[in-house]
Protein backbone atom coordinates (compact mmCIF):
# COMPACT_ATOMS: atom_id res chain seq x y z
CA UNK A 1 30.99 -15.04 -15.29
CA UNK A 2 33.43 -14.47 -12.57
CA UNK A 3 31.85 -13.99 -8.83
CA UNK A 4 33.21 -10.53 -8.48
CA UNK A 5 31.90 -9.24 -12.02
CA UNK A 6 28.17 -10.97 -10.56
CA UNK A 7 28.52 -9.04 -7.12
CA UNK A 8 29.05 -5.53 -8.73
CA UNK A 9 26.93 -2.60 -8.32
CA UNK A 10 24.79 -2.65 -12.01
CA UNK A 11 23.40 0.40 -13.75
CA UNK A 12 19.44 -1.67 -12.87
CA UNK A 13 21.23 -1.75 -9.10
CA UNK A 14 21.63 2.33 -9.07
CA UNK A 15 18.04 2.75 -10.37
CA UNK A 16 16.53 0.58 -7.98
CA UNK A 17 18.54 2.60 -5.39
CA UNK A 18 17.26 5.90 -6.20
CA UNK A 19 14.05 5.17 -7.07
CA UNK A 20 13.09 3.45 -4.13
CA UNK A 21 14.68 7.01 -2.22
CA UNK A 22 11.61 9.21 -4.82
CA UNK A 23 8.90 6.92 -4.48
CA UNK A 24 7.56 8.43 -1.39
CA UNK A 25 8.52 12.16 -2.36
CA UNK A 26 5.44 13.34 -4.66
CA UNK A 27 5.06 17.02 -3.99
CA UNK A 28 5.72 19.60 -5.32
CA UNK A 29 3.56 17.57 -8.31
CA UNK A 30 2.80 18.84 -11.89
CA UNK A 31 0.07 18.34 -14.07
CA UNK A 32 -1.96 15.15 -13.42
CA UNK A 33 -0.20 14.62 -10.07
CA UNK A 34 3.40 14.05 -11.81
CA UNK A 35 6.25 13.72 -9.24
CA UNK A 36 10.16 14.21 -10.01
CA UNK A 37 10.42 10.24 -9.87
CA UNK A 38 8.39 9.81 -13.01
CA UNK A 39 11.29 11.50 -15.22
CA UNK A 40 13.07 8.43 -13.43
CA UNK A 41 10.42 5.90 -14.41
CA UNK A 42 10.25 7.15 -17.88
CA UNK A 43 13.82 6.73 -18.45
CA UNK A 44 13.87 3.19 -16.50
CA UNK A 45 10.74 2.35 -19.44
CA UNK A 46 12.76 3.46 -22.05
CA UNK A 47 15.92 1.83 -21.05
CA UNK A 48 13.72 -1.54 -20.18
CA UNK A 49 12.50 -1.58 -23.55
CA UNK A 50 16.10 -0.86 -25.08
CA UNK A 51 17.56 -3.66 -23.12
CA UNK A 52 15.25 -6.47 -22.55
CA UNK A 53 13.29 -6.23 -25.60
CA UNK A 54 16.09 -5.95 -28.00
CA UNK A 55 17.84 -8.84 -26.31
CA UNK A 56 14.25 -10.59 -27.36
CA UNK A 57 14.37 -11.91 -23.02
CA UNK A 58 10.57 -13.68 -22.13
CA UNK A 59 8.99 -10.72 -20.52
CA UNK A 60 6.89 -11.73 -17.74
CA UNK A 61 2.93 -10.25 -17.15
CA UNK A 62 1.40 -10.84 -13.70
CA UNK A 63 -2.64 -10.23 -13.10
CA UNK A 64 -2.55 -10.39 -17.30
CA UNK A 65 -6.51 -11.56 -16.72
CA UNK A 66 -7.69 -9.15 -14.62
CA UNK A 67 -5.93 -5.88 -15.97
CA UNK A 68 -7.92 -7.08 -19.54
CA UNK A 69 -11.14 -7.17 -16.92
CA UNK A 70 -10.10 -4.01 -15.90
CA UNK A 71 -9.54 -2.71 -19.36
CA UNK A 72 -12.39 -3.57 -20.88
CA UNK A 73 -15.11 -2.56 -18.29
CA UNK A 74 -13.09 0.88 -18.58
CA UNK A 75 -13.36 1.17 -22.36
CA UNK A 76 -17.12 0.27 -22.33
CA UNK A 77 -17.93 2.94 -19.51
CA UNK A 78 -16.32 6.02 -22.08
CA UNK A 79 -19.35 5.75 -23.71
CA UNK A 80 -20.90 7.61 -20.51
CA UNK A 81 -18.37 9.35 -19.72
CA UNK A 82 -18.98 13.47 -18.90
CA UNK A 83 -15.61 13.93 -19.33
CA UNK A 84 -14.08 11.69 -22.00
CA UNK A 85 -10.44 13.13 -21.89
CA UNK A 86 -10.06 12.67 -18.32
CA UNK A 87 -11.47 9.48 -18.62
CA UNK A 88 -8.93 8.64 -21.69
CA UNK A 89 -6.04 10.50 -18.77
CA UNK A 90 -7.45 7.81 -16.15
CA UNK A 91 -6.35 4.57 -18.17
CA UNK A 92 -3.39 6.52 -19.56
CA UNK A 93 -1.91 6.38 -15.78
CA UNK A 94 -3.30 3.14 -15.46
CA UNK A 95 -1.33 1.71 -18.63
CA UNK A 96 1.66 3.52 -17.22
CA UNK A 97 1.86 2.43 -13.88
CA UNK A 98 0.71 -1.30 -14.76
CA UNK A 99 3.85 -0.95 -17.50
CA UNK A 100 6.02 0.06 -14.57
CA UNK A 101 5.33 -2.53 -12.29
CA UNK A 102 6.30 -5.19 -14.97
CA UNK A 103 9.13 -3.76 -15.66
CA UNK A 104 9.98 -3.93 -11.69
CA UNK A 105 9.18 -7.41 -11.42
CA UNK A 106 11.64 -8.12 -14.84
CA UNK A 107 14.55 -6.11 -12.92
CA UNK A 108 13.76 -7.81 -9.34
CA UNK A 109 13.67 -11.33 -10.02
CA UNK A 110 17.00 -12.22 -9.79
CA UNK A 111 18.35 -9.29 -6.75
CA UNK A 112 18.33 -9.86 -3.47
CA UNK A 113 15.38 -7.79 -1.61
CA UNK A 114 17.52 -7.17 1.35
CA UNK A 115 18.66 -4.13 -0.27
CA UNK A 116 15.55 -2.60 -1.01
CA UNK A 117 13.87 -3.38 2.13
CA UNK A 118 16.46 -1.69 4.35
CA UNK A 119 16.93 1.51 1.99
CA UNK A 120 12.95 1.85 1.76
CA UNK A 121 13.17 1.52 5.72
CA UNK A 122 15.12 4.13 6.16
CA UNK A 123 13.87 6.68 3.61
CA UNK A 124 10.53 6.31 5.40
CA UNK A 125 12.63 7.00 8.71
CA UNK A 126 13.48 10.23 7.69
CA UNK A 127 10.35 11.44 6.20
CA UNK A 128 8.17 10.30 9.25
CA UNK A 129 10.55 12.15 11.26
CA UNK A 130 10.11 15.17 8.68
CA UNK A 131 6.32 14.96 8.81
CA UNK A 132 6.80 14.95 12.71
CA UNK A 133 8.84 18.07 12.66
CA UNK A 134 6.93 20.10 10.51
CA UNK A 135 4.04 19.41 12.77
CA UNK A 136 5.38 20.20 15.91
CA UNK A 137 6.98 23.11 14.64
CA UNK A 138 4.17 24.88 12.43
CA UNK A 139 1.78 24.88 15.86
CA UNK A 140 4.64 25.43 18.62
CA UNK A 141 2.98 21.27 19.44
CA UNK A 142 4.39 19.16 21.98
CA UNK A 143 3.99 14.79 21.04
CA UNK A 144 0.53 15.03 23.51
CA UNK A 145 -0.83 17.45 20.69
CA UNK A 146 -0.53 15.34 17.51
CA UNK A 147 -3.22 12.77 18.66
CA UNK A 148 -6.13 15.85 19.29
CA UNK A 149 -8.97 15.44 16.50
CA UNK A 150 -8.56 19.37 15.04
CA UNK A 151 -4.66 21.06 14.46
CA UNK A 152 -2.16 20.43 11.99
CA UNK A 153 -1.98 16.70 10.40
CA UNK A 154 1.18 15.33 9.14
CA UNK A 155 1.45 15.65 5.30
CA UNK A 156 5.30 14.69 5.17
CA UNK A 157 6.42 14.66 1.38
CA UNK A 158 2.69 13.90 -0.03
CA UNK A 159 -0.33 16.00 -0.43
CA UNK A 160 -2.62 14.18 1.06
CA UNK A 161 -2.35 13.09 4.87
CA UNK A 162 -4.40 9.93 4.06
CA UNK A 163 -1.83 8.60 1.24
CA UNK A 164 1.18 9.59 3.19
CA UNK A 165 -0.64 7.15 6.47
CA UNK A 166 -0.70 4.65 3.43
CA UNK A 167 3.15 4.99 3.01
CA UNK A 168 3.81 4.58 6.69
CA UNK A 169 1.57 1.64 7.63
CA UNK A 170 3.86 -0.07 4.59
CA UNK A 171 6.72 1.13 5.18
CA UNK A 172 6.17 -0.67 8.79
CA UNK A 173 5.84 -3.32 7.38
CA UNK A 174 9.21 -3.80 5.75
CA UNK A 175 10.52 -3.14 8.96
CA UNK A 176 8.50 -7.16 10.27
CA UNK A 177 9.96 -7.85 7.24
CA UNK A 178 13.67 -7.71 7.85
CA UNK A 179 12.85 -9.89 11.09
CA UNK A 180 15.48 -10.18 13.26
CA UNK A 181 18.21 -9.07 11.01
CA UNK A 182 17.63 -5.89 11.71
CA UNK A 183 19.63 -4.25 15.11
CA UNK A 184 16.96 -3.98 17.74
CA UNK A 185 17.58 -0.05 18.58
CA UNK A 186 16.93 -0.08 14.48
CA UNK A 187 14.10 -2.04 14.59
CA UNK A 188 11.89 -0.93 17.81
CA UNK A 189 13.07 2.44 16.53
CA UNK A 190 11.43 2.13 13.58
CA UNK A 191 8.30 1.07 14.34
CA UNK A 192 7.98 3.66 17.17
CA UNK A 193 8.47 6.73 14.94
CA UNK A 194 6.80 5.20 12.15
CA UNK A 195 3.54 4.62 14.44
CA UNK A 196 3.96 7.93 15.81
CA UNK A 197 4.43 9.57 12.29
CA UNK A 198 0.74 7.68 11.65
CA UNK A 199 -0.83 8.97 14.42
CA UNK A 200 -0.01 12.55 13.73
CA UNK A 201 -1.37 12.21 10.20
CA UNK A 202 -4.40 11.77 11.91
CA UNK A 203 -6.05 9.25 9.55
CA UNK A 204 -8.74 7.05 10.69
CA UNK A 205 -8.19 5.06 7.42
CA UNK A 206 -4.45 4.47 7.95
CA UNK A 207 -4.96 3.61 11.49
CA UNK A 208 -8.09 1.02 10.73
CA UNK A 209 -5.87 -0.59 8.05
CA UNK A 210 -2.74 -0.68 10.45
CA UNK A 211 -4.67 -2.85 12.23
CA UNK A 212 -6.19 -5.05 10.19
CA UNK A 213 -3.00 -5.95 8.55
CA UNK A 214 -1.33 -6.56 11.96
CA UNK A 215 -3.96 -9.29 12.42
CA UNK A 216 -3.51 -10.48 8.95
CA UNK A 217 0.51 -10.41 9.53
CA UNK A 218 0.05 -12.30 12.86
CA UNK A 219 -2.15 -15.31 11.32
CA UNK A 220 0.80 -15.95 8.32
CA UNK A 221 3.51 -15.52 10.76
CA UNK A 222 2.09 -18.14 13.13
CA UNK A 223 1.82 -20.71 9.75
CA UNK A 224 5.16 -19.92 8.76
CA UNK A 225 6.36 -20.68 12.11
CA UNK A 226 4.31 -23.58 11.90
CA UNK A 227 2.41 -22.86 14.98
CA UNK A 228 -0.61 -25.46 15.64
CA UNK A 229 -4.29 -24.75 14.66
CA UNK A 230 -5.26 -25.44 18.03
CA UNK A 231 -3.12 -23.02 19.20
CA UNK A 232 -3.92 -20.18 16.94
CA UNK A 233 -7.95 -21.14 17.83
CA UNK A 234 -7.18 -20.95 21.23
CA UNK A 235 -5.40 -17.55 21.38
CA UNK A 236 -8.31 -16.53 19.30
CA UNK A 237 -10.84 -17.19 21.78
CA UNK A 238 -8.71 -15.61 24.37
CA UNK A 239 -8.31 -12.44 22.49
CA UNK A 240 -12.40 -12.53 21.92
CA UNK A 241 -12.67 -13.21 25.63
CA UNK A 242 -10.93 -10.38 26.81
CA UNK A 243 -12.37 -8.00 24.43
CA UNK A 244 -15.65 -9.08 25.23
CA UNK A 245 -15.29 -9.03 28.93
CA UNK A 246 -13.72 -5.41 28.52
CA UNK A 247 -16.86 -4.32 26.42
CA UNK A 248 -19.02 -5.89 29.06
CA UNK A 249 -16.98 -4.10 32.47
CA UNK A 250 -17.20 -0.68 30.41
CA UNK A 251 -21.35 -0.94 29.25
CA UNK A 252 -22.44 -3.11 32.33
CA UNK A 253 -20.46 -1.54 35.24
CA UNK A 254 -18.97 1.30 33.66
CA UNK A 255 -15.64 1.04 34.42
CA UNK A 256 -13.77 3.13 32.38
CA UNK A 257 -16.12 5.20 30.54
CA UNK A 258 -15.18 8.32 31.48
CA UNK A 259 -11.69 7.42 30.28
CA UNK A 260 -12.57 6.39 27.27
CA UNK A 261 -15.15 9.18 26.19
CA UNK A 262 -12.29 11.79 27.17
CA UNK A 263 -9.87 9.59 24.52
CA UNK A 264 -12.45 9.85 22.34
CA UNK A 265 -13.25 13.26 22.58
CA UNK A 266 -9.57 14.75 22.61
CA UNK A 267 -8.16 12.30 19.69
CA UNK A 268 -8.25 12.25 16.56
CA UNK A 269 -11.10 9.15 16.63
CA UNK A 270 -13.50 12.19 16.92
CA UNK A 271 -12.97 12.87 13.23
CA UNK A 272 -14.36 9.78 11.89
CA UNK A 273 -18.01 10.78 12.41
CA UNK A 274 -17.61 13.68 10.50
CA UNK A 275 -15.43 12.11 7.88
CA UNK A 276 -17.38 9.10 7.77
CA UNK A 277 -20.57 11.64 7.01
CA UNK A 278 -18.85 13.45 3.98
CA UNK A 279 -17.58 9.84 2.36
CA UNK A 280 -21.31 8.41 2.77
CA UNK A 281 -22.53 11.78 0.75
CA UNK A 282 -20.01 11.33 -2.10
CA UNK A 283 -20.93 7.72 -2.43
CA UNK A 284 -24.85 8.13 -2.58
CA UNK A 285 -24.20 11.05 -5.09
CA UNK A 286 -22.14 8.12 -7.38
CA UNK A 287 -25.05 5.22 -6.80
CA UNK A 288 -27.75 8.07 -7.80
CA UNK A 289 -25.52 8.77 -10.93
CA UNK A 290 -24.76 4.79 -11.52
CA UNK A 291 -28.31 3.62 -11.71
CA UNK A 292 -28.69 6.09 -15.25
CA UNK A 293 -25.30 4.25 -16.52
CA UNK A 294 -25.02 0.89 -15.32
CA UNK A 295 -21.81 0.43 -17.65
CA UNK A 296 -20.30 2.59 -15.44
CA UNK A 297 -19.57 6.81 -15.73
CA UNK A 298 -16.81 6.85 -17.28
CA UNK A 299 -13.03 5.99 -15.31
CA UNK A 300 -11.97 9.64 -13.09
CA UNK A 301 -15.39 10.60 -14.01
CA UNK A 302 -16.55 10.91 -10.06
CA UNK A 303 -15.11 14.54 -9.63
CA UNK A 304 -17.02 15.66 -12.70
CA UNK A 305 -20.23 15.23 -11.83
CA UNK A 306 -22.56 18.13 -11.12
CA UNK A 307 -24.30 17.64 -7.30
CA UNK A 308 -27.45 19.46 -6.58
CA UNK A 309 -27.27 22.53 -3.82
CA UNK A 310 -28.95 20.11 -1.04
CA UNK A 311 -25.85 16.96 -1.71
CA UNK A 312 -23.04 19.63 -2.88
CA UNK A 313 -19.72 19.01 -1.07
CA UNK A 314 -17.84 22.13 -1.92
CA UNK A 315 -19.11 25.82 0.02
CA UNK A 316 -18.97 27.65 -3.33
CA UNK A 317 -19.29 24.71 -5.69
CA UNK A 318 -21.57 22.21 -7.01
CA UNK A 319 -18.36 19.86 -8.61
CA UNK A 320 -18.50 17.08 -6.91
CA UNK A 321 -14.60 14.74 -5.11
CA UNK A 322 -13.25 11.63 -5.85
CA UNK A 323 -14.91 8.57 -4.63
CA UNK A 324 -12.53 8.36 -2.01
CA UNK A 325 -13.03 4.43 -2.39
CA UNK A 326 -11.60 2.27 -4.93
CA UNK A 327 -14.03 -0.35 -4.96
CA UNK A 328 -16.67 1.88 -5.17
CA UNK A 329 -14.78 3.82 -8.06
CA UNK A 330 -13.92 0.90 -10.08
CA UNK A 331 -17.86 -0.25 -10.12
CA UNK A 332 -19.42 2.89 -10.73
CA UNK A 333 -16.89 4.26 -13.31
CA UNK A 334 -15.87 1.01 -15.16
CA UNK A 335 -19.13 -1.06 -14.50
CA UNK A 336 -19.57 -4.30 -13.01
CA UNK A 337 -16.65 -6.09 -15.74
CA UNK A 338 -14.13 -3.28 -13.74
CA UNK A 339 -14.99 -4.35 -10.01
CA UNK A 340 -14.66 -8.03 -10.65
CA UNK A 341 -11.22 -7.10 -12.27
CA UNK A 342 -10.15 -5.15 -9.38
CA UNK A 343 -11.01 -8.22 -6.86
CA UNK A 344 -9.91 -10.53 -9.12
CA UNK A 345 -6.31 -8.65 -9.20
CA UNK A 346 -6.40 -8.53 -5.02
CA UNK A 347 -7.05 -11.87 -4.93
CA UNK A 348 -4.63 -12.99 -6.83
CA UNK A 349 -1.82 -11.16 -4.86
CA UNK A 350 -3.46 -12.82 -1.69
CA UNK A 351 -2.96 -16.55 -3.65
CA UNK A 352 0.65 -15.36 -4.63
CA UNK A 353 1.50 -14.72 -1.03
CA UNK A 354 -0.41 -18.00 0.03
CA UNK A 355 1.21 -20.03 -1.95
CA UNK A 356 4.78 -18.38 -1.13
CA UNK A 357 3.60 -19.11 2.66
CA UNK A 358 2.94 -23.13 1.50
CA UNK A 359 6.48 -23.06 0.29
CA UNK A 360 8.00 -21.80 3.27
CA UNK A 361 5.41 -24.09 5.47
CA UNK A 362 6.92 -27.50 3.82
CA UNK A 363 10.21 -26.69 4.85
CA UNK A 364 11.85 -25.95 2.00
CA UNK A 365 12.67 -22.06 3.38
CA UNK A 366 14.01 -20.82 6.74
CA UNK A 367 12.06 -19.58 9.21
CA UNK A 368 14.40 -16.07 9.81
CA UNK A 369 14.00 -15.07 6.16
CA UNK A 370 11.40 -16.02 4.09
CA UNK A 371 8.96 -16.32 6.83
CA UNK A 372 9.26 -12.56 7.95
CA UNK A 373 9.46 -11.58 4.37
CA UNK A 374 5.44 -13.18 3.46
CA UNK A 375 3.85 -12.39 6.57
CA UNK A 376 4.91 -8.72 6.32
CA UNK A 377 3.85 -8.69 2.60
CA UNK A 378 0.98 -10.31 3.87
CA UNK A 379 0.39 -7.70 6.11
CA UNK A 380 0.96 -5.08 3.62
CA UNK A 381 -1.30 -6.21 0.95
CA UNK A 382 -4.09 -6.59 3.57
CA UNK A 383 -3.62 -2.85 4.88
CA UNK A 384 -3.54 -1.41 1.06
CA UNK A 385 -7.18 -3.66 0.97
CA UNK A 386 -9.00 -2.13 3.89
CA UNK A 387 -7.33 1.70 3.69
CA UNK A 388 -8.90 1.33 -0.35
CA UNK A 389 -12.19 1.45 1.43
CA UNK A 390 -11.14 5.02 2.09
CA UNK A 391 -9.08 6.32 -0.93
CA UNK A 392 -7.64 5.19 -4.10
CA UNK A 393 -4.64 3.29 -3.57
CA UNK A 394 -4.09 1.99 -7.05
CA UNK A 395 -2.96 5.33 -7.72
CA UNK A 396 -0.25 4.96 -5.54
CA UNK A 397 3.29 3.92 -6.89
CA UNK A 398 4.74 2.52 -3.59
CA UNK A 399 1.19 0.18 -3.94
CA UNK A 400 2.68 -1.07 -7.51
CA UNK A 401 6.10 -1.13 -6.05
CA UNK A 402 4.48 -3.97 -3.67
CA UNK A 403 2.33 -5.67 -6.06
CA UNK A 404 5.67 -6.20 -7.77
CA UNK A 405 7.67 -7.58 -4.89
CA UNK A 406 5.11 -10.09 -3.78
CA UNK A 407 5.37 -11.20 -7.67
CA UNK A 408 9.01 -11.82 -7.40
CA UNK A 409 8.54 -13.85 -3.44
CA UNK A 410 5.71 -16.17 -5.33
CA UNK A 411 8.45 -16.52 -8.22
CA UNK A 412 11.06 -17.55 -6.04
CA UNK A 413 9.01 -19.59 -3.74
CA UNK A 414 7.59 -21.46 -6.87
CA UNK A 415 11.23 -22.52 -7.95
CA UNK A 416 12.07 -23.59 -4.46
CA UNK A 417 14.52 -20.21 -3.96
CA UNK A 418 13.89 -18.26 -0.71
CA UNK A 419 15.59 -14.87 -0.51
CA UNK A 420 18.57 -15.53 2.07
CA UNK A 421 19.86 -12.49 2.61
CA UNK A 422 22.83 -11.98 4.88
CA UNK A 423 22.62 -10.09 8.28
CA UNK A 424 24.08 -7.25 7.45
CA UNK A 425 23.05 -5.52 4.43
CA UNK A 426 26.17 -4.67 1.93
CA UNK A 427 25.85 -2.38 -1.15
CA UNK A 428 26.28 -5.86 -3.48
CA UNK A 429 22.84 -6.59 -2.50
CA UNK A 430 22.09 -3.88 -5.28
CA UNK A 431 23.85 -6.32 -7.64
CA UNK A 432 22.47 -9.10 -9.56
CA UNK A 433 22.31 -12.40 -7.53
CA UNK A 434 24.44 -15.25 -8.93
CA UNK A 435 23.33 -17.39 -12.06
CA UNK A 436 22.73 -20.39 -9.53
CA UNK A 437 20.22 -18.57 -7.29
CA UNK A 438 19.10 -16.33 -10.43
């Protein structure tokens, strides 16, 4: 195969292209949440099947172990289930989207990411801006406005505020991942109307898992820069040191405080009592109805239970929401078999990631591109962790869309092949590498 028939734009290429462009657009959405890019997944399934399967190609299955954990605990919780079909529904999707992600990881493995790290960086550029707009422009707002606890939140192209903070925090993300490959006006640009995008969504769940994966990003960046355990100790200690001696100036002496409870007051931290409150209700509700079924209620059971008047949710009904939690979800509806699965699959991503960070440790990748690559992943996966304390992000297809990618960086590491990617991006990074680096 010549090198110009291996560098042209494929059919997989164009599909990557676009559906990396529909991920993040999910309303206006059908029945069971369907978006316009499942018609494109559907087609990618069927074409997958045509093409690799027929061609009889060895068909790789990531997290195979704990997606049969996961299946099982779900089948034995039907038998509690209130609402069998929607439980039936729940693994449907489940099937689907875990059927999708292998088919991304089958069409990934031998591209260069490049290409779908800058497009997915700048589709998420112009639907922060977007979400921006729309807010300032529904309540006449000026940039001060979007941080208040009540007004308009920033919805974007999702229905929920919560899942589109879940986009942004990963779509920052890819943007530490391009390192410095990126222009800086692109880069700092980025991240500023990304963060701001997050902030106007208003979620205390985005903005708590924000952080948490900038810590986690920091730690794997420092190893694959090969920064000294001392060192990292000792900038820990200072960080503790100065938070601590804040903490103390602001309780002991008081300096600050009325700074502080005015920020608190007038932003949108002023939320998370009240939405802490409402996601403590819906979870005691679940353990009440968990300790009659300890198999589990049945998977997408939670928002069919029946609340009494005293723990009802809803002014003018007794139905009860989602558990707003998918830990929580996957042990009360699947039972004890579906929680172990669901760490089991986490933590396996997190060993994927490790062990791509190893590879890139020993030497064997450079610094400027693998190195970026699985610390931002890193990053990533730890965010998607802590915001699932809040809501269910393995409903989310940009979630599987990651799951994948770290897949193919622990694939490549394994055979010693870092993604080098050039500095600036070219529309043959759609294209299938070459055989060498395949």
């Amino acid at each position: 195969m010549s090198e110009m028939t291996r560098n042209r734009i494929d059919g997989w290429g164009i599909y990557l292209a676009i559906l990396v462009c529909l991920i993040p657009i999910v309303v206006p959405s059908g029945p069971a949440r369907l978006a316009f890019v499942d018609g494109l997944i559907v087609l990618g399934l069927a074409a997958f099947a045509i093409v690799f399967l027929t061609r009889k190609e060895p068909v790789r299955v990531p997290f195979m172990a704990p997606v049969l954990m996961i299946t099982v605990g779900s089948l034995a919780a039907v038998v509690n289930a209130e609402s069998p079909s929607a439980a039936f529904l729940a693994m449907a999707q489940d099937a689907y989207l875990f059927a999708w992600f292998i088919m991304l990881v089958q069409i990934l493995r031998d591209r260069d990411l490049t290409a779908v790290q800058v497009t997915w960086i700048w589709v998420a550029n112009i639907i922060a801006l977007y979400g921006i707009f729309i807010v300032l422009t529904q309540g006449n707002l000026t940039l001060l406005d979007i941080v208040k606890p009540k007004g308009k939140r920033a919805y974007g192209t999702f229905y929920d505020p919560n899942m589109f903070a879940g986009y942004l925090v990963m779509s920052l993300f890819f943007v530490m991942s391009m390192g410095r490959r990126l222009p800086w006006l692109v880069r700092w640009g980025s991240i500023l109307t990304m963060t701001v995008c997050i902030v106007a969504t208003k979620s205390n769940g985005g903005m708590l898992s924000l952080l948490v994966g900038l810590g986690a990003w920091l730690l794997v960046r420092a190893w694959t820069w090969r920064v000294r355990p001392a060192a990292l100790v000792a900038c820990a200690l200072l960080a503790v040191s100065l938070g601590l001696g804040a903490l103390w100036m602001n309780a002991g002496v008081g300096v600050g405080t009325a700074q502080l409870n005015a920020f608190q007051s007038n932003s949108f931290l002023a939320r998370a009592e009240h939405s802490s409150e409402g996601r403590f209700t819906i979870w005691k509700n679940l353990q009440t109805t968990y300790a009659k079924s300890p198999l589990g209620i049945g998977p997408g059971n939670s928002s069919f239970l029946t609340l009494s008047i005293e723990d009802r949710l809803r002014p003018n009904s007794l139905q009860a929401k989602e558990a707003h939690n998918d830990y929580l979800a996957y042990a009360m509806e699947r039972g004890p078999l579906g929680l172990i699965g669901l760490l089991a699959l986490m933590g396996s991503a997190f060993a994927k990631l490790g062990a791509a960070a190893k590879r890139g440790d020993d030497g064997q990748a450079t610094p400027d591109t693998n190195g970026p690559l699985v610390a931002a992943m890193t990053g990533a996966l730890a965010a998607s962790a802590v915001h699932a304390l809040t809501i269910e992000v393995l409903h989310f297809r940009h979630f599987w869309m990651l799951m994948a990618i770290i897949c193919v960086i622990e694939a490549r590491a394994k055979a010693g092949k870092a993604d080098h990617g050039s500095s600036t991006p070219s529309v043959s990074m759609w294209s299938r590498q070459p055989e060498a680096a395949a």
